[in-house]
Protein backbone atom coordinates (compact mmCIF):
# COMPACT_ATOMS: atom_id res chain seq x y z
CA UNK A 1 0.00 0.00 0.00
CA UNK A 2 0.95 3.91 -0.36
CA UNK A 3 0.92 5.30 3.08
CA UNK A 4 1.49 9.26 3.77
CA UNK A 5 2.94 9.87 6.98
CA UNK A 6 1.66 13.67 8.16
CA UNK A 7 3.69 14.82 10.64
CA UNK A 8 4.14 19.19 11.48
CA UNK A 9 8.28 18.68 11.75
CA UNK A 10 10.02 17.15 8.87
CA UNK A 11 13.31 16.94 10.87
CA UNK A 12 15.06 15.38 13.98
CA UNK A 13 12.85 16.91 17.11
CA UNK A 14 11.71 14.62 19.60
CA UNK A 15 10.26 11.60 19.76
CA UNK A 16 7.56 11.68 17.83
CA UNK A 17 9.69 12.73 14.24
CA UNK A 18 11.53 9.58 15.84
CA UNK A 19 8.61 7.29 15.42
CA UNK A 20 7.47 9.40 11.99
CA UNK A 21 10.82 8.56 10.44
CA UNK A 22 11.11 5.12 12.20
CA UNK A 23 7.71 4.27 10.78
CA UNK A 24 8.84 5.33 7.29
CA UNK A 25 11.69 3.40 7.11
CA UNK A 26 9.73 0.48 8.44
CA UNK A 27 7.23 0.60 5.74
CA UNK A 28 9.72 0.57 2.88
CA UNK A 29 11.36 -2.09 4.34
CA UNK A 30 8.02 -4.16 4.21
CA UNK A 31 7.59 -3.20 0.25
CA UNK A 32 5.44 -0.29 0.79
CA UNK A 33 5.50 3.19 -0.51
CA UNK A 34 5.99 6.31 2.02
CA UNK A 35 5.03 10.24 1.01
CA UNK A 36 5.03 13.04 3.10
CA UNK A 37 3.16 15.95 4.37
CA UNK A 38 4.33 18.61 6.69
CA UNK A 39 5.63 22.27 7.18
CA UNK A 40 7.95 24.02 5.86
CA UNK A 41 11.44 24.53 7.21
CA UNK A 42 14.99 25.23 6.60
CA UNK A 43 15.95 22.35 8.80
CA UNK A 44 14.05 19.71 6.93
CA UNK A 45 15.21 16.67 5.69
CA UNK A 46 15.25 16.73 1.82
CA UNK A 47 11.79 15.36 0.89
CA UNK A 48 10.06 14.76 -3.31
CA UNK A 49 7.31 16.15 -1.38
CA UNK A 50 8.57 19.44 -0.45
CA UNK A 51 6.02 21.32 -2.65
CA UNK A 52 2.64 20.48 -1.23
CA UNK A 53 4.13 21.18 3.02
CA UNK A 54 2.65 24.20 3.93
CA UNK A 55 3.99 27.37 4.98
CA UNK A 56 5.83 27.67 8.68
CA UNK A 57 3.96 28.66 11.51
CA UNK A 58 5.28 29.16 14.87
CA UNK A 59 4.79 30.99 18.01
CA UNK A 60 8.65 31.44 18.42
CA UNK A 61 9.32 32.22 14.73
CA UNK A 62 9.25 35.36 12.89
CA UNK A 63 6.11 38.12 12.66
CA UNK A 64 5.07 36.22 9.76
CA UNK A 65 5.33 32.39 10.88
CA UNK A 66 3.70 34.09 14.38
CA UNK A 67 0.89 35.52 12.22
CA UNK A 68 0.12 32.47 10.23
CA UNK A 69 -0.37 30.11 13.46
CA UNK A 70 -2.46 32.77 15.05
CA UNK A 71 -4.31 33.33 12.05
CA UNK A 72 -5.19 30.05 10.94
CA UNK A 73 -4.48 28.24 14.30
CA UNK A 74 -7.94 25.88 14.09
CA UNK A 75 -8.14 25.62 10.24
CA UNK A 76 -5.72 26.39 7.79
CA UNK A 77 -7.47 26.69 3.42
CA UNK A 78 -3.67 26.44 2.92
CA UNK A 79 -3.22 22.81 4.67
CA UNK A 80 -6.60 21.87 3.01
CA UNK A 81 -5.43 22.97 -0.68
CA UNK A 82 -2.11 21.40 -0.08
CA UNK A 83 -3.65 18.16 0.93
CA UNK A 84 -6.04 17.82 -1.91
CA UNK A 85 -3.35 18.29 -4.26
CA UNK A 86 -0.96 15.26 -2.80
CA UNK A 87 -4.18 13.20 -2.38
CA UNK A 88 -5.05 13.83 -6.22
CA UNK A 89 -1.44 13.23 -7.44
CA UNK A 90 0.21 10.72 -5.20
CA UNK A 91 -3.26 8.88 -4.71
CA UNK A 92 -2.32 6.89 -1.23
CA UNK A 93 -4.25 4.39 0.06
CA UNK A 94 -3.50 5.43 4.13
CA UNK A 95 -3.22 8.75 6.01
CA UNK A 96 -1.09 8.27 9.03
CA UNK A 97 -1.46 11.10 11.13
CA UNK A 98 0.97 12.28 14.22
CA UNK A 99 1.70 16.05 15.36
CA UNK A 100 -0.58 17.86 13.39
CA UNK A 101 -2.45 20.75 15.31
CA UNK A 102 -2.04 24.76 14.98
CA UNK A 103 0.79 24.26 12.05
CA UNK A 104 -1.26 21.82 10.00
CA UNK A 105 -4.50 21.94 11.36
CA UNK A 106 -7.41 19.55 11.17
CA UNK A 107 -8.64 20.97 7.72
CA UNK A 108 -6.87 18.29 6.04
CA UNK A 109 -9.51 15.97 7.04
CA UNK A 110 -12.17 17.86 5.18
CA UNK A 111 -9.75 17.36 2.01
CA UNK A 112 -9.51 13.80 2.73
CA UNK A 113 -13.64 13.95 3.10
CA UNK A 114 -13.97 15.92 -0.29
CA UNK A 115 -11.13 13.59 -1.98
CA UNK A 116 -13.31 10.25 -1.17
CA UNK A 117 -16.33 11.73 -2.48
CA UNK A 118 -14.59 13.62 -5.88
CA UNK A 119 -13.13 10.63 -6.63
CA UNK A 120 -14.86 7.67 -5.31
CA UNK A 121 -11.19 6.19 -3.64
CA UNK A 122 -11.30 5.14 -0.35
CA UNK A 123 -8.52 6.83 1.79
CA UNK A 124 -7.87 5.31 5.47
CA UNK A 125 -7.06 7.81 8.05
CA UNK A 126 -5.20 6.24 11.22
CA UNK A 127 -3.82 8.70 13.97
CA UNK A 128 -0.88 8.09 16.49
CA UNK A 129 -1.55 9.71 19.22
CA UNK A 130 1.76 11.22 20.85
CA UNK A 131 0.15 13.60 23.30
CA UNK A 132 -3.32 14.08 24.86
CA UNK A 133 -4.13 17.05 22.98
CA UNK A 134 -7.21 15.59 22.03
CA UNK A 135 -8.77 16.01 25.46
CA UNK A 136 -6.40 18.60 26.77
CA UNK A 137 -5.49 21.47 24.84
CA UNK A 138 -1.91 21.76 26.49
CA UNK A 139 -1.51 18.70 25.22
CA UNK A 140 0.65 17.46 28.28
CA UNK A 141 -1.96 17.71 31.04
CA UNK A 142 0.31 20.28 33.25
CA UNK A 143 -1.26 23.62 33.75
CA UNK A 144 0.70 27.22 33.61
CA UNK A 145 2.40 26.03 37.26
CA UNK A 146 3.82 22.53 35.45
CA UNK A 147 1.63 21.05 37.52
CA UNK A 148 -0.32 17.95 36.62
CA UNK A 149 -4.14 18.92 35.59
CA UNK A 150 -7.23 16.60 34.37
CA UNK A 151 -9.88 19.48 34.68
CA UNK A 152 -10.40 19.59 30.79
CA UNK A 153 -10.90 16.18 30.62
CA UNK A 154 -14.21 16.47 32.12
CA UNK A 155 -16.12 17.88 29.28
CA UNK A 156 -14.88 21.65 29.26
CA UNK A 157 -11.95 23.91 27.98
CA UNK A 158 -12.61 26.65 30.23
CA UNK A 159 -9.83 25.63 32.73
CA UNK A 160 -7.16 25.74 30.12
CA UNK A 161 -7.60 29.76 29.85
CA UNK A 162 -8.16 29.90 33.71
CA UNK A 163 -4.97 28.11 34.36
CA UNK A 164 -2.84 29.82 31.72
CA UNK A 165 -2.03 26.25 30.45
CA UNK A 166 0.04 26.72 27.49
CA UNK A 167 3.07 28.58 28.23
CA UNK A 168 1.68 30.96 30.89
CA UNK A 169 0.42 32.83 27.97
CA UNK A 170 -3.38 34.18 28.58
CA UNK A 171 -3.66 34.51 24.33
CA UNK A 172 -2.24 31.17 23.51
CA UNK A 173 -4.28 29.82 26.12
CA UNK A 174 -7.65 31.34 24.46
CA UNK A 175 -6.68 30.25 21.24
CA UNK A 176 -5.76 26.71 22.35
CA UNK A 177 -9.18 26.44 23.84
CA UNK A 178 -10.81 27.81 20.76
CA UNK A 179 -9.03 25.67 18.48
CA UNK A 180 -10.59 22.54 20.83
CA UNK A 181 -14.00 23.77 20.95
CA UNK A 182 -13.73 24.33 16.62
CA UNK A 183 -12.51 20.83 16.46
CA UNK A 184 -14.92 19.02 18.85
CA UNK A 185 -17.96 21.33 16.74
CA UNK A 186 -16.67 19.78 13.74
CA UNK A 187 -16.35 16.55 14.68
CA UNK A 188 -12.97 16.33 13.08
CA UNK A 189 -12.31 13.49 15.66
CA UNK A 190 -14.47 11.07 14.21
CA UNK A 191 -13.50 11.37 10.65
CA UNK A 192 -10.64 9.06 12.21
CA UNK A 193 -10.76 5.32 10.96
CA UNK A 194 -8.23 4.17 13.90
CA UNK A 195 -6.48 6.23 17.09
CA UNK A 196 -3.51 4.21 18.25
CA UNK A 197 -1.94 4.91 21.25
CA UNK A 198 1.59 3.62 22.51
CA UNK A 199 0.54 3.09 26.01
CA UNK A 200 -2.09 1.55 28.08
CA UNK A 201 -2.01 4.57 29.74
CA UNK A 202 -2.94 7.31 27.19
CA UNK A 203 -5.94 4.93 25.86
CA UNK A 204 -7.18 4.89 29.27
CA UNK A 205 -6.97 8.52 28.82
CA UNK A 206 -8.65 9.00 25.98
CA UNK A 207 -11.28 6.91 26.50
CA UNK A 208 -12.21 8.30 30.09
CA UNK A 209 -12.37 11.99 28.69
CA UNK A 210 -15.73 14.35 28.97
CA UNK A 211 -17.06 12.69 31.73
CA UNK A 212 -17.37 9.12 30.63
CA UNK A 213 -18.11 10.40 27.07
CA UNK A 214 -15.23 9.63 24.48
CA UNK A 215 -13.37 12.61 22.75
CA UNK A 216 -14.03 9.97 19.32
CA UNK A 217 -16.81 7.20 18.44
CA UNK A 218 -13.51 5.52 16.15
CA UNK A 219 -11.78 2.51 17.63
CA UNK A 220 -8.68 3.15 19.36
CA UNK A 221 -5.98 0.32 20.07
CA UNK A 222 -2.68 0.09 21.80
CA UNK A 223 0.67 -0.25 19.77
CA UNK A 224 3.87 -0.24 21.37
CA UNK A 225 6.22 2.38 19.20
CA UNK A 226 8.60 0.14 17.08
CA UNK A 227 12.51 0.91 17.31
CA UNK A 228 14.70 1.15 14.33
CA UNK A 229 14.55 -2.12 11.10
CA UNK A 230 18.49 -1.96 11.68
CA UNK A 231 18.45 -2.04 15.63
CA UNK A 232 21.42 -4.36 17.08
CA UNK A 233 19.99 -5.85 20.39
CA UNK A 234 22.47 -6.23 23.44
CA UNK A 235 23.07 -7.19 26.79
CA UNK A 236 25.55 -4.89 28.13
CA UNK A 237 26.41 -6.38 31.59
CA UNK A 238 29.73 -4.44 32.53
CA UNK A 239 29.24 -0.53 33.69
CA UNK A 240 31.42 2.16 34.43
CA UNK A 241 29.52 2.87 37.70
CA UNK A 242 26.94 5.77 36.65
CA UNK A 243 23.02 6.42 36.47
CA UNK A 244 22.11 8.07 32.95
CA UNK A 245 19.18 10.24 32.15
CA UNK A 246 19.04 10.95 28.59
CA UNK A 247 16.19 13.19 26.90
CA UNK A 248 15.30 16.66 26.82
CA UNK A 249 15.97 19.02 30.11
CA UNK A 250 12.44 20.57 30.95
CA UNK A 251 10.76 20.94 34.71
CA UNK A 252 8.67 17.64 33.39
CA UNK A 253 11.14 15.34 32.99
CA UNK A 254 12.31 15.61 36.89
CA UNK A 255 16.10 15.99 36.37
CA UNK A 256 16.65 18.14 39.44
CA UNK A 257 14.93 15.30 41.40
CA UNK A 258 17.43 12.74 39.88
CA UNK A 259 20.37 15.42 40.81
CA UNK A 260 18.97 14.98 44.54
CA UNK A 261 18.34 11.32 44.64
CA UNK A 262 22.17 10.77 43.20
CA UNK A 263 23.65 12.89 45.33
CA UNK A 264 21.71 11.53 49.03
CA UNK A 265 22.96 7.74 47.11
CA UNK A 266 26.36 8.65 46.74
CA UNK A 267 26.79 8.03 43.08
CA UNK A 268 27.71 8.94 39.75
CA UNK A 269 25.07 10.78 37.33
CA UNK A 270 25.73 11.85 34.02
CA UNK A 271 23.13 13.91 32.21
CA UNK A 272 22.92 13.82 28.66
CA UNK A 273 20.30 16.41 26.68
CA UNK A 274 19.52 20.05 26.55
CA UNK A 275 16.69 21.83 27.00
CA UNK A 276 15.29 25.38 28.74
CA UNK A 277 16.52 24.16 31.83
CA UNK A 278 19.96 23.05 31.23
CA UNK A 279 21.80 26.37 32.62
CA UNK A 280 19.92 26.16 36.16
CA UNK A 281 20.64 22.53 36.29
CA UNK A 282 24.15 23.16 35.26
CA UNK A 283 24.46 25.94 38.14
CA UNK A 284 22.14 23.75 40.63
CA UNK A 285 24.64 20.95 40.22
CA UNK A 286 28.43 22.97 40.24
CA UNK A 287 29.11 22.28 43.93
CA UNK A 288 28.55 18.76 43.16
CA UNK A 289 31.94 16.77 42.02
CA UNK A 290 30.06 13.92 40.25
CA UNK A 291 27.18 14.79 38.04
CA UNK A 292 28.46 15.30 34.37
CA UNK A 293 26.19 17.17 31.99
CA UNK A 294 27.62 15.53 28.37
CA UNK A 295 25.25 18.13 25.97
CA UNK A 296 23.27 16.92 23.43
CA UNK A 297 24.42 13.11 21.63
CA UNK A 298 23.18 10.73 19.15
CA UNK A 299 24.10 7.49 16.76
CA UNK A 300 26.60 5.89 18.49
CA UNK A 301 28.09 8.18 21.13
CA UNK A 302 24.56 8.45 22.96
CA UNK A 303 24.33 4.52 22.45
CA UNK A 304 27.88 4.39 23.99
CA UNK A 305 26.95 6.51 27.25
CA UNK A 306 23.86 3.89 27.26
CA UNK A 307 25.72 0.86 26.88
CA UNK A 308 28.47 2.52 30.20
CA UNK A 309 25.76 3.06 32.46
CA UNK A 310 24.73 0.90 35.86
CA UNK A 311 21.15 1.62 34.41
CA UNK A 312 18.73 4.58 32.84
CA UNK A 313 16.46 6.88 34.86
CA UNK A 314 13.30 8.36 33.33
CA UNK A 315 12.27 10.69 36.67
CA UNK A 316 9.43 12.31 34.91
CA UNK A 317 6.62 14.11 36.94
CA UNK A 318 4.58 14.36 33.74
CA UNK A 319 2.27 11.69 31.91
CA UNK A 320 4.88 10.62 30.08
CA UNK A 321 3.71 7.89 27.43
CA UNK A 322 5.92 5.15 25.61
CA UNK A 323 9.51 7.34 25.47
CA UNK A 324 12.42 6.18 23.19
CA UNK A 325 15.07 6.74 25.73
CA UNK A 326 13.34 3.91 27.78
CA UNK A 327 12.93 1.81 24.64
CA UNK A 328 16.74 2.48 23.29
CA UNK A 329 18.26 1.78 27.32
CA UNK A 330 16.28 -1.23 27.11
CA UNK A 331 17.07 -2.67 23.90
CA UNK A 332 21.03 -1.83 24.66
CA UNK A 333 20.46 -4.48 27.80
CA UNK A 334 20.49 -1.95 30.38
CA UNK A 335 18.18 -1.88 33.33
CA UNK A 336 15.63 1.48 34.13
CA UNK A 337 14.61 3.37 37.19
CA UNK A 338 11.03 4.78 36.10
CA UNK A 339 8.70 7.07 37.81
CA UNK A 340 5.23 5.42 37.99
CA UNK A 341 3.55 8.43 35.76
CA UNK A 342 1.73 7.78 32.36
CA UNK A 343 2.81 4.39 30.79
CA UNK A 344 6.59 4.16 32.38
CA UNK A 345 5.06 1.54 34.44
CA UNK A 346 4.10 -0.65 31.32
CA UNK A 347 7.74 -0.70 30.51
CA UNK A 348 8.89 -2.15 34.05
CA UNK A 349 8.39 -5.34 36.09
CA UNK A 350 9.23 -4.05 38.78
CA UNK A 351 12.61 -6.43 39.99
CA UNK A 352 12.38 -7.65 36.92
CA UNK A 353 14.06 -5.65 34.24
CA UNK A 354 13.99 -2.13 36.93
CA UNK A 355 12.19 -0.14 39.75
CA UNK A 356 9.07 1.76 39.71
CA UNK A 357 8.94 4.47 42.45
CA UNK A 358 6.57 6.56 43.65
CA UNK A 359 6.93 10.02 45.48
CA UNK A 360 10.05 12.18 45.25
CA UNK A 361 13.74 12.10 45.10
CA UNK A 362 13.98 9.40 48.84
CA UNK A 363 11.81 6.89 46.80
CA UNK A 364 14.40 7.03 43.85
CA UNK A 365 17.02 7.15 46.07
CA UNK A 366 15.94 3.80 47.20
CA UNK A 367 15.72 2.51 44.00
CA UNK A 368 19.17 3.32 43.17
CA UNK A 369 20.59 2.19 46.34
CA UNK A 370 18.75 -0.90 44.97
CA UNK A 371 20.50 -1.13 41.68
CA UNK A 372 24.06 -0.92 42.88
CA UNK A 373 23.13 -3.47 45.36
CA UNK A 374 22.59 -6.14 42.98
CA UNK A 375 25.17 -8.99 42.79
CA UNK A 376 26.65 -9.77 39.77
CA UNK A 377 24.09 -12.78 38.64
CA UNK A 378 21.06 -10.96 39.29
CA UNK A 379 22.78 -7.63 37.47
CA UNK A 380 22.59 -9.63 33.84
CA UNK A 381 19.83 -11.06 34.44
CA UNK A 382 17.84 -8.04 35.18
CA UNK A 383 19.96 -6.85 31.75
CA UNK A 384 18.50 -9.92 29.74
CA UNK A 385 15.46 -9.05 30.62
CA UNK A 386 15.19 -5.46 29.60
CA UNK A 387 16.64 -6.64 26.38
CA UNK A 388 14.40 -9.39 25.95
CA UNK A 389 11.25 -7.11 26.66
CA UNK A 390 12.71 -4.91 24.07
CA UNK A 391 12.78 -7.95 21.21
CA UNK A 392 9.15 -8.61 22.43
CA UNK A 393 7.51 -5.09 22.30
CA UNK A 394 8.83 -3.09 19.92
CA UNK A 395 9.74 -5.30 16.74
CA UNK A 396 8.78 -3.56 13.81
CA UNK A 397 8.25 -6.15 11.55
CA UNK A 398 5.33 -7.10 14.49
CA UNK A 399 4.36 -3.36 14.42
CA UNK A 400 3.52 -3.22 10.38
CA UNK A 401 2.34 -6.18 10.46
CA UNK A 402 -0.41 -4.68 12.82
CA UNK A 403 -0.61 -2.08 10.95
CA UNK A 404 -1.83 -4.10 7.63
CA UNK A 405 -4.66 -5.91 9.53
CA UNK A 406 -6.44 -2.91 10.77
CA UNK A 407 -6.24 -1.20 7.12
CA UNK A 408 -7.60 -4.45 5.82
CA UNK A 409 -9.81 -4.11 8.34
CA UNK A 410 -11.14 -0.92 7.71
CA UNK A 411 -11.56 -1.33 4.21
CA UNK A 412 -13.49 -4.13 4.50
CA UNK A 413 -16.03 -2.63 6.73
């Protein structure tokens, strides 16, 4: 089949352009055809599909790219036009959708609508669902504090402007909630032939929104994010002696609580990432002698610090939902320390391949102690096991394979 991965960031960002390009790669490797969709950017990969990716939009960019977020923030004619074009010329038989809001915009389901009937084709529409945008507007479920919020899942928006939500900003805030209250009136949502959702958790979520009424009357599944068609699998049993977190350096992923829990254990923590909070952390952490920040890696000198590690921490104090850093620790045979937020839990038998704590940095602290006390035996085979689990959940031949019975599925119904 022709599948056309819509995504708002052609490039490296986070996680979810991980997946998008992980996907693509996945699907060629399993003889099928990959297009693209997205917005425009000078740090794009090189795409054939360049021309139809509409115009850049960002609250962060330029009075123009500020302008044409604000502007067309629900629904964008451009994103609509654009669509219709690639759906006319490239014909594909599935939309995969991913990061899409504000930049993109939900107007490209109309073109997919007015495509089906023009044409008579039948055009699947499936949607990963990264975030919880659907039911909260901030997308993350932490108010303007950083603190964690369900009030919008109850059937209103109104809290989101109330609570400053997105950014602290009062105006993004108001146009966040308008842009939820356009889509639900539209019922974009269930023009969707398939949600899936990487965790447990998030489906839960989604399906528990407005008060026992779902955000979408379309199915929605669980499917573990696959890893990489040329992943090596190892079980990397020797260490150099440190705890690694790895990811990007925001008040939600709970570094600074990792930077306390090391330092009441006694050992060696080396930070890899940037992000908005690197310089405090950086300053929090200078009358400390052994916490390492190593900046931003990737390929095989982030896979190196991975493979040197006692084990990986994921601290976050967020609804986190199936991250890559716990999928690439685990799949280099290393053991995690999760938080027991969002679907980190799902990752971890607890024991087994890690710890799941609950509370602040004396629970981790625990949990650490706990690692380093592990004799040798136990050591690899808590490291087998994390690999192991890895093989199990996030095979990508498994993952497509999935992904060709629900189209079959849906076009059968």
């Amino acid at each position: 089949m022709k599948v056309c991965l819509v995504n708002k960031f052609h490039y490296q960002k986070g996680g979810s352009e991980t997946y998008y390009f992980t996907l693509a790669e996945a699907l060629k490797a399993h003889q099928h055809e990959v297009v693209f969709f997205s917005m425009k950017d000078e740090k794009n990969i090189p795409c054939e599909q360049e021309k139809y990716f509409v115009s850049n939009a960002a609250v962060n960019g330029g009075f123009k790219s500020k302008w044409n977020m604000i502007s067309h923030i629900a629904y964008s004619k451009e994103a609509y036009l654009k669509m219709k074009m690639l759906l006319e010329n490239e014909k594909p038989d599935l939309l995969m959708l991913n990061l899409v809001h504000k930049q993109i915009t939900l107007s490209i389901l109309d073109a997919v609508r007015d495509y089906r009937t023009e044409s008579g084709r039948e055009v699947g529409v499936f949607w990963t669902m990264h975030d919880l945008i659907a039911v909260c507007p901030s997308y993350s479920m932490l108010d303007g504090n950083g603190s964690v919020c369900e009030e919008c899942t109850k059937g209103s928006f109104r809290p989101c402007v109330r609570k400053r939500c997105i950014k602290g900003s009062l105006l993004m805030s108001m146009l966040s909630k308008y842009e939820a209250d356009y889509i639900r009136k539209r019922g974009w949502y269930n023009q969707v032939d398939l949600y899936i959702c990487p965790s447990e958790f998030y489906k839960r979520k989604l399906e528990g929104s407005g008060e026992g009424k779902r955000f979408t009357d379309s199915k929605i599944v669980v499917m573990r994010n696959p890893l990489s068609v040329d992943v090596k699998y190892e079980c990397n049993i020797s260490d150099e002696g440190y705890v690694l977190f790895f990811g990007r350096l925001s008040k939600e992923k709970g570094v600074r609580t990792l930077i306390d829990a090391s330092v009441k254990a006694g050992v060696r923590l080396v930070i890899v990432g940037t992000g908005q909070l690197e310089s405090e952390l950086r300053e929090y952490s200078e009358k400390y002698n052994h916490i390492e920040f190593r900046g931003f890696q990737t390929g095989e000198e982030l896979k190196n610090s991975i493979r040197k590690c006692r084990c990986a921490v994921l601290p976050s104090e967020w609804y986190e939902n199936g991250p890559y850093s716990a999928m690439e620790a685990m799949a280099l045979g290393k053991p995690l320390i999760v938080s027991d937020r969002g679907g980190l839990p799902e990752l971890v038998k607890d024991g087994v391949n890690g710890y799941v704590y609950s509370g602040g940095s004396d629970a981790l602290e625990k949990c650490i102690r706990k690692m380093y006390e592990l004799s040798e035996e136990e050591y690899a085979a808590m490291a087998q096991q994390s690999v192991d689990m890895a093989r199990c959940l996030f095979d990508p031949s498994q993952y497509i394979a999935r992904l060709e019975k629900y189209f079959t599925l849906i076009r059968k119904a």
